[in-house]
N, C-alpha and C. Protein backbone atom coordinates (compact mmCIF):
# COMPACT_ATOMS: atom_id res chain seq x y z
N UNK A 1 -35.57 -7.18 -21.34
CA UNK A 1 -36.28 -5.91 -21.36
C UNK A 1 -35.27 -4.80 -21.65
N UNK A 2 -35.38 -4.17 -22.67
CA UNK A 2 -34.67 -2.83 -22.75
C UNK A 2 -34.61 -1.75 -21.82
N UNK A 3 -35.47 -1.44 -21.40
CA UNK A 3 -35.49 -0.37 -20.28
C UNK A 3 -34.28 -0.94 -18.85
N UNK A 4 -33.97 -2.02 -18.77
CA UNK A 4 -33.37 -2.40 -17.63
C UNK A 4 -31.92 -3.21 -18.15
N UNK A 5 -30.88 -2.69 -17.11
CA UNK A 5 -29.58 -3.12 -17.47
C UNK A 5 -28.81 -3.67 -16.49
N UNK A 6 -28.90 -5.00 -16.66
CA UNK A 6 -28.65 -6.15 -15.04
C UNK A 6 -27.15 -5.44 -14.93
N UNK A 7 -26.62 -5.72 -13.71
CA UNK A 7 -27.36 -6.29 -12.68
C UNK A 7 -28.17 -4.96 -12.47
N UNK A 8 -29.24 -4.73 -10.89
CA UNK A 8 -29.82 -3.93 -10.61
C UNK A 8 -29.42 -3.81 -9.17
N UNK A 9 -29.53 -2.31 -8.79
CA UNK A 9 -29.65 -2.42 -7.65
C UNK A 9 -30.96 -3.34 -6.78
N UNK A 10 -30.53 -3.33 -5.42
CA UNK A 10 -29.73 -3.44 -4.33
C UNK A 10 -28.14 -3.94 -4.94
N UNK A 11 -27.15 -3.30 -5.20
CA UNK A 11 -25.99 -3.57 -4.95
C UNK A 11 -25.06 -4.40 -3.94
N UNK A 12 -24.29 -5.17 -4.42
CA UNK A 12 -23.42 -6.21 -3.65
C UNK A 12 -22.34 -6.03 -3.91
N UNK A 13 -20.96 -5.83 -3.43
CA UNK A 13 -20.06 -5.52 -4.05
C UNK A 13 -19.71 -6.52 -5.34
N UNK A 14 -19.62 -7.60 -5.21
CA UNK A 14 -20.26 -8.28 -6.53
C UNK A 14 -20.80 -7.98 -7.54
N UNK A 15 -22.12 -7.10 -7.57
CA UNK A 15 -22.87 -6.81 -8.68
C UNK A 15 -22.00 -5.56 -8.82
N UNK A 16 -21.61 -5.08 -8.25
CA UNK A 16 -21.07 -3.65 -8.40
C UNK A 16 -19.91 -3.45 -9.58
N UNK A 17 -19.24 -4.46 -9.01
CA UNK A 17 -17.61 -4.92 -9.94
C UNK A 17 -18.39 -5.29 -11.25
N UNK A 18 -19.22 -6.40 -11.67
CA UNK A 18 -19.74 -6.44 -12.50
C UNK A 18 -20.03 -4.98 -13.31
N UNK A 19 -21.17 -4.33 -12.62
CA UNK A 19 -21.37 -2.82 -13.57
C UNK A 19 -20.51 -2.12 -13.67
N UNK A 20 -19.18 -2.36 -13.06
CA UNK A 20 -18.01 -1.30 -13.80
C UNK A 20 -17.68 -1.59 -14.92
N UNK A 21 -17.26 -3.44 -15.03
CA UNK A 21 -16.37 -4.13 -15.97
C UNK A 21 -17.30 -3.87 -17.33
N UNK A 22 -19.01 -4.12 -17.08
CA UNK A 22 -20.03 -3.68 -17.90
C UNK A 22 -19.52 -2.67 -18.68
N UNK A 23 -19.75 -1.01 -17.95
CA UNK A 23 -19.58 0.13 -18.46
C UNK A 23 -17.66 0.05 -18.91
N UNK A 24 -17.06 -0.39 -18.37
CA UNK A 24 -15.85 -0.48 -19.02
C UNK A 24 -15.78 -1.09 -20.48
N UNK A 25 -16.31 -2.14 -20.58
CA UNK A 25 -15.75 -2.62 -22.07
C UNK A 25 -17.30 -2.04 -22.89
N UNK A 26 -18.24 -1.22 -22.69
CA UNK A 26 -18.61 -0.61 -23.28
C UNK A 26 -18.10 0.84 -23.83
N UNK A 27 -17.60 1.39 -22.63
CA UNK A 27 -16.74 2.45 -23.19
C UNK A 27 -15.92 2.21 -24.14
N UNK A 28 -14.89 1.01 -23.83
CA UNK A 28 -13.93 0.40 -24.74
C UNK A 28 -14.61 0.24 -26.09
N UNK A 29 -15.83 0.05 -26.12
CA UNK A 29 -16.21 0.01 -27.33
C UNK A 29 -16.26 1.05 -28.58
N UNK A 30 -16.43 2.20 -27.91
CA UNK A 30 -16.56 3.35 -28.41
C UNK A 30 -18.14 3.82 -29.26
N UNK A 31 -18.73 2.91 -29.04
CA UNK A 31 -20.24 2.93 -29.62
C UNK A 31 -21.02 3.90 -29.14
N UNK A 32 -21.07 4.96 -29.30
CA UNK A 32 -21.41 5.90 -28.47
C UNK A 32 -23.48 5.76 -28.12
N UNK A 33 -24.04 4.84 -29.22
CA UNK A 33 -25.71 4.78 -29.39
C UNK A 33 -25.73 3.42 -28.39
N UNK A 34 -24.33 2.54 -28.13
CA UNK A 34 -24.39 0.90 -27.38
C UNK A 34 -24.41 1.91 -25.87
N UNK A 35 -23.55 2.74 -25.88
CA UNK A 35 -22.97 3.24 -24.22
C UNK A 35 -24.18 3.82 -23.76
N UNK A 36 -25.10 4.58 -24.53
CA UNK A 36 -25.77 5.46 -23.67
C UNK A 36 -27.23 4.84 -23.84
N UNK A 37 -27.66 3.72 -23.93
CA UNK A 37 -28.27 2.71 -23.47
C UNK A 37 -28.31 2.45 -22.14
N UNK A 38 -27.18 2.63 -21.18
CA UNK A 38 -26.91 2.11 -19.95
C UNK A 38 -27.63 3.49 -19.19
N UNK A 39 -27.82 4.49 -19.58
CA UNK A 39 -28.41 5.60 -18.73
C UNK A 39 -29.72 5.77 -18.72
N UNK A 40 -30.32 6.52 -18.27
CA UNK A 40 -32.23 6.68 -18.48
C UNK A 40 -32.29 7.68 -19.54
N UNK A 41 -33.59 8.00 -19.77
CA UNK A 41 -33.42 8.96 -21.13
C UNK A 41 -33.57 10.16 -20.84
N UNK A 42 -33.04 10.75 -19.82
CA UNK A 42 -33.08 11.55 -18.95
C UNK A 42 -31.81 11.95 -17.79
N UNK A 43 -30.74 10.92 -18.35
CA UNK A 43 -29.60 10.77 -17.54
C UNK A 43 -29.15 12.38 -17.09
N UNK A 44 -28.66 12.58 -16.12
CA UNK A 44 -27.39 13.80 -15.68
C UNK A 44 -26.37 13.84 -15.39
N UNK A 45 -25.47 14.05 -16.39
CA UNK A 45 -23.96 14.01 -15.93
C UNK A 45 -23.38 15.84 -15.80
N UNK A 46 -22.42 15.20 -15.25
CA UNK A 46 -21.16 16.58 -14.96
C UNK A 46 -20.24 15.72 -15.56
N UNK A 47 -19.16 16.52 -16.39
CA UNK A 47 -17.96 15.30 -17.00
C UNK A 47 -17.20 16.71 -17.39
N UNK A 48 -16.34 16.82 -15.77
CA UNK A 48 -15.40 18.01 -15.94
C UNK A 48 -16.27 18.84 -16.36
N UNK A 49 -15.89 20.22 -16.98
CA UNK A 49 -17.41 21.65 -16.70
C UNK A 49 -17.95 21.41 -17.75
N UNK A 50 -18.37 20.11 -17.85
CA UNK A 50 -19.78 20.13 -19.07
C UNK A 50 -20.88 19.74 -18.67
N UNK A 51 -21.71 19.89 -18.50
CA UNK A 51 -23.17 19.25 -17.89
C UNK A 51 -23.85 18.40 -19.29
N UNK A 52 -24.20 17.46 -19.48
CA UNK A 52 -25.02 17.05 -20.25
C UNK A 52 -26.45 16.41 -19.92
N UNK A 53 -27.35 16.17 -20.70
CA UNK A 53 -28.65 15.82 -20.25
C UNK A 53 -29.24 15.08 -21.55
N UNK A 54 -29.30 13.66 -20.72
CA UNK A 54 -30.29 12.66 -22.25
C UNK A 54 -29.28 12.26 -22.94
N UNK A 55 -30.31 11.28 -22.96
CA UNK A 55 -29.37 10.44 -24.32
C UNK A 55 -28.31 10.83 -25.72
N UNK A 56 -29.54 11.54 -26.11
CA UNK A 56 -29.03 12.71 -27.14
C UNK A 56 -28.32 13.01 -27.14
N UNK A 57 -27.79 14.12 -25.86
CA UNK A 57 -26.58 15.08 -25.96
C UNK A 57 -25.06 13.47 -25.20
N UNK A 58 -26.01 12.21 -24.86
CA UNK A 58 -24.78 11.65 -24.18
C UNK A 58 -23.90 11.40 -25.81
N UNK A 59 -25.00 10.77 -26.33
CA UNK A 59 -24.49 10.33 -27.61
C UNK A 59 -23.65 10.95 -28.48
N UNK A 60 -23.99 12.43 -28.88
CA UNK A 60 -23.25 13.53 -29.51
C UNK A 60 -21.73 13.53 -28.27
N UNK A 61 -22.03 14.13 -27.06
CA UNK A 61 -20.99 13.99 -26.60
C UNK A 61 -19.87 12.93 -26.50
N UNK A 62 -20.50 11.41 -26.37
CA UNK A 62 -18.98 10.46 -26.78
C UNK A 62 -18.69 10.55 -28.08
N UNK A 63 -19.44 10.76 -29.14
CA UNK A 63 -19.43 10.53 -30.84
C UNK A 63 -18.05 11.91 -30.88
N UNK A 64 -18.04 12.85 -30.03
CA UNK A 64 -17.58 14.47 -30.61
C UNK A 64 -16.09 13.59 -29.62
N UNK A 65 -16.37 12.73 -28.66
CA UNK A 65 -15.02 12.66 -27.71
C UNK A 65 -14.12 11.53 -28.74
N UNK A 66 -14.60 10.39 -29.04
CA UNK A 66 -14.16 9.58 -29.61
C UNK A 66 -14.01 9.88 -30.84
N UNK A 67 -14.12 10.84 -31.40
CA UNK A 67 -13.75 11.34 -33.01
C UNK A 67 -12.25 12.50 -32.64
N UNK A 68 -11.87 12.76 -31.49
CA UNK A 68 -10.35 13.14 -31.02
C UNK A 68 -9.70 12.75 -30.15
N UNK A 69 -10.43 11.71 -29.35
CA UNK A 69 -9.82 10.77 -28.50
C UNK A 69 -9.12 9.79 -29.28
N UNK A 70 -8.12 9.76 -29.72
CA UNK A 70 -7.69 8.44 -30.96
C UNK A 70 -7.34 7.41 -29.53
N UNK A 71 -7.58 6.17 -30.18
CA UNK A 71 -6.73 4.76 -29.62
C UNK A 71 -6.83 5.02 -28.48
N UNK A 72 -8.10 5.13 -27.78
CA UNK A 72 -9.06 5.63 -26.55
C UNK A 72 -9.26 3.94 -25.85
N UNK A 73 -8.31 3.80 -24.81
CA UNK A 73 -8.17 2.73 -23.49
C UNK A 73 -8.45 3.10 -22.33
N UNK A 74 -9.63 2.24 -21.84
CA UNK A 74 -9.77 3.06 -20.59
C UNK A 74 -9.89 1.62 -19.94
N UNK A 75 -9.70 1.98 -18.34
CA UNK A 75 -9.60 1.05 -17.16
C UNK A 75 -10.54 1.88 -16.14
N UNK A 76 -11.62 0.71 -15.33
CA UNK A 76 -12.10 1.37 -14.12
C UNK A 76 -12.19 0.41 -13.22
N UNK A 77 -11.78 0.95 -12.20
CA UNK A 77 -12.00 0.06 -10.69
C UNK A 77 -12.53 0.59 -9.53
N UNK A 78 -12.85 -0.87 -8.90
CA UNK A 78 -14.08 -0.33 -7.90
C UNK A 78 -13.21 0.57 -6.89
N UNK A 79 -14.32 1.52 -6.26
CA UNK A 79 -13.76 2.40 -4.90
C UNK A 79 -14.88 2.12 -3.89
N UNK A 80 -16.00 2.20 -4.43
CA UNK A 80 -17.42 1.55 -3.48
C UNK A 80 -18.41 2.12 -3.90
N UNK A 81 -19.64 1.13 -3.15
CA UNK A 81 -21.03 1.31 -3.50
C UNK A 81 -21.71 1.30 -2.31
N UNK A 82 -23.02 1.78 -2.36
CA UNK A 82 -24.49 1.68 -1.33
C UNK A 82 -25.20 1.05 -2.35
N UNK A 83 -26.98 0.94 -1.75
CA UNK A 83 -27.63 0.67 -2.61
C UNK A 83 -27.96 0.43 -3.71
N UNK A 84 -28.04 1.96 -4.17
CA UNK A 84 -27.94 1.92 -5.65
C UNK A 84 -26.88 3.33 -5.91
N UNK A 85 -26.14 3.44 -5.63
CA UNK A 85 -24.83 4.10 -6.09
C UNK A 85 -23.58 2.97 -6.28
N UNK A 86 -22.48 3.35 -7.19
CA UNK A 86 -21.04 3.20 -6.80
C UNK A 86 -20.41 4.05 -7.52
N UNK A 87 -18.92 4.22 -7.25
CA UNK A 87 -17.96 5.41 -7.07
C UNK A 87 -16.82 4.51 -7.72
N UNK A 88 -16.31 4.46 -8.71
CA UNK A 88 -15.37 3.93 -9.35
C UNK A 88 -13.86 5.07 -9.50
N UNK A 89 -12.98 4.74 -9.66
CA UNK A 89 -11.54 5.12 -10.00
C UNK A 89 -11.26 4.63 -11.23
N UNK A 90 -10.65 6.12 -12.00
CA UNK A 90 -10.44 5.18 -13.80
C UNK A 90 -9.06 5.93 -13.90
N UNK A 91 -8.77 5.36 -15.41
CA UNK A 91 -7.45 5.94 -16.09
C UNK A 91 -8.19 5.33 -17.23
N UNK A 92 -7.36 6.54 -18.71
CA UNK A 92 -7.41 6.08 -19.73
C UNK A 92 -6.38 6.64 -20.55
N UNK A 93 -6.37 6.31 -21.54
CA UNK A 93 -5.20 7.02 -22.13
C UNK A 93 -5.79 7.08 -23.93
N UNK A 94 -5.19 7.90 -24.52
CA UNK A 94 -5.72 8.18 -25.58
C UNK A 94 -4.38 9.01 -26.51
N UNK A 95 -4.61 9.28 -28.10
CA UNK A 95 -4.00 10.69 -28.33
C UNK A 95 -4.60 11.39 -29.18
N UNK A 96 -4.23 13.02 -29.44
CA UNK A 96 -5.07 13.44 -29.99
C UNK A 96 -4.59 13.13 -31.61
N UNK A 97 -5.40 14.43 -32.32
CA UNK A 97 -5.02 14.39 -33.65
C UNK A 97 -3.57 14.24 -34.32
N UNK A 98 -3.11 15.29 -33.28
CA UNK A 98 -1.55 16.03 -33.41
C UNK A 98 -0.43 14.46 -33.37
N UNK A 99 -1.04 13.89 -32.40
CA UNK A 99 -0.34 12.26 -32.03
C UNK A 99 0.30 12.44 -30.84
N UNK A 100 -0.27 13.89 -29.99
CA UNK A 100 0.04 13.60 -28.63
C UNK A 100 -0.35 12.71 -27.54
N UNK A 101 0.24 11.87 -26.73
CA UNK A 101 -0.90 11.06 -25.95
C UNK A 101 -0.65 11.48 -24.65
N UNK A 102 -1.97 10.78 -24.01
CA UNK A 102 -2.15 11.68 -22.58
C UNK A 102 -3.18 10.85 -21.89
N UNK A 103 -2.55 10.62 -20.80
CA UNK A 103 -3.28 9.92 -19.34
C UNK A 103 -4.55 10.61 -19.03
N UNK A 104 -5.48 9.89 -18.41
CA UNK A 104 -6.68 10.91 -17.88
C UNK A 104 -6.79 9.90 -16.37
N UNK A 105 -6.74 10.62 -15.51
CA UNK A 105 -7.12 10.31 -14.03
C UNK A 105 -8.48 10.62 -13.99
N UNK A 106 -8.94 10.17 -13.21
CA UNK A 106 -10.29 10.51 -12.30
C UNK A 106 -11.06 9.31 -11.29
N UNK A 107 -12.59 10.05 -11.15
CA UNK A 107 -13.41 9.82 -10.23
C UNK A 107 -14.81 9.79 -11.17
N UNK A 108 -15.88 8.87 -10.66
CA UNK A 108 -17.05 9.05 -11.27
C UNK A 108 -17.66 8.54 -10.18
N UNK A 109 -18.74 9.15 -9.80
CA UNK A 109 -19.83 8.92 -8.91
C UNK A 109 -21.51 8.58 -9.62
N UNK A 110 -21.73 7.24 -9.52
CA UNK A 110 -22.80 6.62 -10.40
C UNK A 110 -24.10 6.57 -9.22
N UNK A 111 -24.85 6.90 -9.76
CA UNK A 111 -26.93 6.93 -9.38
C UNK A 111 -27.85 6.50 -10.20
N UNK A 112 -28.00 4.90 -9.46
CA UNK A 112 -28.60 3.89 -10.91
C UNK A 112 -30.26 3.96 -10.24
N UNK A 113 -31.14 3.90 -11.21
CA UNK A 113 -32.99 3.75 -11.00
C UNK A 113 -32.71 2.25 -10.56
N UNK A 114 -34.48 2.16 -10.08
CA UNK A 114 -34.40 0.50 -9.94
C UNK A 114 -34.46 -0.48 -10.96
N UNK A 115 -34.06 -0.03 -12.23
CA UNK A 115 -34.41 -0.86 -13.35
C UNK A 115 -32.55 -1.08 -13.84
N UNK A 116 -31.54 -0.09 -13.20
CA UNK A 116 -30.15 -1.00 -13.37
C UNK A 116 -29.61 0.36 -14.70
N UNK A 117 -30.14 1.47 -14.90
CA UNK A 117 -29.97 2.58 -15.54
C UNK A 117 -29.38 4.00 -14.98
N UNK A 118 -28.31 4.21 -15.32
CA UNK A 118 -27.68 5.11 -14.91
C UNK A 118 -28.56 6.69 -14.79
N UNK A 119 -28.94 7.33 -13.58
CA UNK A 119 -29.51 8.54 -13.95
C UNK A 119 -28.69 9.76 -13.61
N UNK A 120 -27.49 9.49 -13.11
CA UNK A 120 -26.66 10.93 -13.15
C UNK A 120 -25.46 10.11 -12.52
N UNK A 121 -24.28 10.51 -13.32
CA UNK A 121 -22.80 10.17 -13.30
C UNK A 121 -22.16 11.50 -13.06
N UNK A 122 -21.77 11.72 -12.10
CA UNK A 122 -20.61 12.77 -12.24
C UNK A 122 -19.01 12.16 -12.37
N UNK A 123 -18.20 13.34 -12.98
CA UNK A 123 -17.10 12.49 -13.33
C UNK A 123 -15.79 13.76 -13.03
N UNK A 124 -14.83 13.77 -12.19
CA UNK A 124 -13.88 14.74 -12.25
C UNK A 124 -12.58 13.90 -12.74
N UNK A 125 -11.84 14.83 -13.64
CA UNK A 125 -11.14 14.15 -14.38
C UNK A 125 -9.80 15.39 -14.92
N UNK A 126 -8.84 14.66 -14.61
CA UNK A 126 -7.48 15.32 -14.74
C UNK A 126 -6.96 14.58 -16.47
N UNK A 127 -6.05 15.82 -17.50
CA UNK A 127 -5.53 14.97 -18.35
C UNK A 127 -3.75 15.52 -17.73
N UNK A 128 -2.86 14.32 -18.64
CA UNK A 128 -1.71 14.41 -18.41
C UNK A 128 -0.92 13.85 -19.84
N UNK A 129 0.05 15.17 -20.13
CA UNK A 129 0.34 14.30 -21.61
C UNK A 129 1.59 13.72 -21.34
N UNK A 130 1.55 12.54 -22.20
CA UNK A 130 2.46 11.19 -21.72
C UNK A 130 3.36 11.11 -23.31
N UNK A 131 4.35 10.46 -23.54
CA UNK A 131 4.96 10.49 -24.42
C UNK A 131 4.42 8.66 -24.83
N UNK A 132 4.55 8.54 -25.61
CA UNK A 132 4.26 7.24 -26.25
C UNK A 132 4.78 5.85 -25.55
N UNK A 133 5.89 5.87 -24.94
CA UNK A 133 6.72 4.99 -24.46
C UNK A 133 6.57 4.77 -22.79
N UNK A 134 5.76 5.89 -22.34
CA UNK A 134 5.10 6.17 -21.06
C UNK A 134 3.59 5.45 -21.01
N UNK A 135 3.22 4.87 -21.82
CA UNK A 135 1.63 3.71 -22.04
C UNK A 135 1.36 2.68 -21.63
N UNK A 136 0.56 2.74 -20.44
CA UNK A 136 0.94 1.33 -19.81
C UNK A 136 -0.70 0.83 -19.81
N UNK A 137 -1.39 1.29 -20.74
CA UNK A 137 -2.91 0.49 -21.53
C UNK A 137 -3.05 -0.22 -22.90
């Protein structure tokens, strides 16, 4: 079924690790129309002071990130879950146009429906520019 994206809540730390590694090598993908599949069509994020809403604007927004995010690696690991939340810890690293590269720290706080669809991610997120030889993704 399209509308639903296993696992689903009730959450186990099990299923949980699963939906990170999920949303991880989807990000990794950079598909920005594959990634935002995983949200409702109605999703709400915060991602650092941007608010976005829907598919739409998720899509434009990774398409606009990953068109200056070059050689965009990201890692996420679990921090914990309830029900139907979990709270992951990431790093990624990327560079821009210029060929600067730069670490990104953060936090994302996930709120999945009962069908296993993300409906609001918040995400606080630090960058740090790294010299090339400083890359450990």
């Amino acid at each position: 079924m399209s509308d639903q994206k296993l696992p689903i809540p009730p959450f186990t730390e099990e299923s949980a690790k699963i939906k990170i590694k999920l949303a991880e090598d989807a990000w990794n993908s950079q598909d920005p129309i594959a990634v935002s599949l995983a949200y409702t069509v109605d999703s709400e994020w915060r991602n650092r002071s941007q608010f976005i809403t829907g598919r739409a604007e998720i899509q434009k927004f990774l398409a606009d990130k990953w068109q200056n995010e070059l050689d965009y690696q990201l890692k996420k690991d679990y921090w914990t879950h309830s029900d139907n939340r979990i709270a992951v810890r990431f790093e990624y690293e990327y560079r821009n146009k210029s060929g600067q590269w730069f670490r990104a720290y953060g936090n994302e706080n996930w709120e999945f429906n009962e069908n296993g669809l993300m409906r609001k991610r918040y995400a606080s997120i630090n960058d740090m520019p790294i010299s090339e030889n400083e890359r450990h993704l």
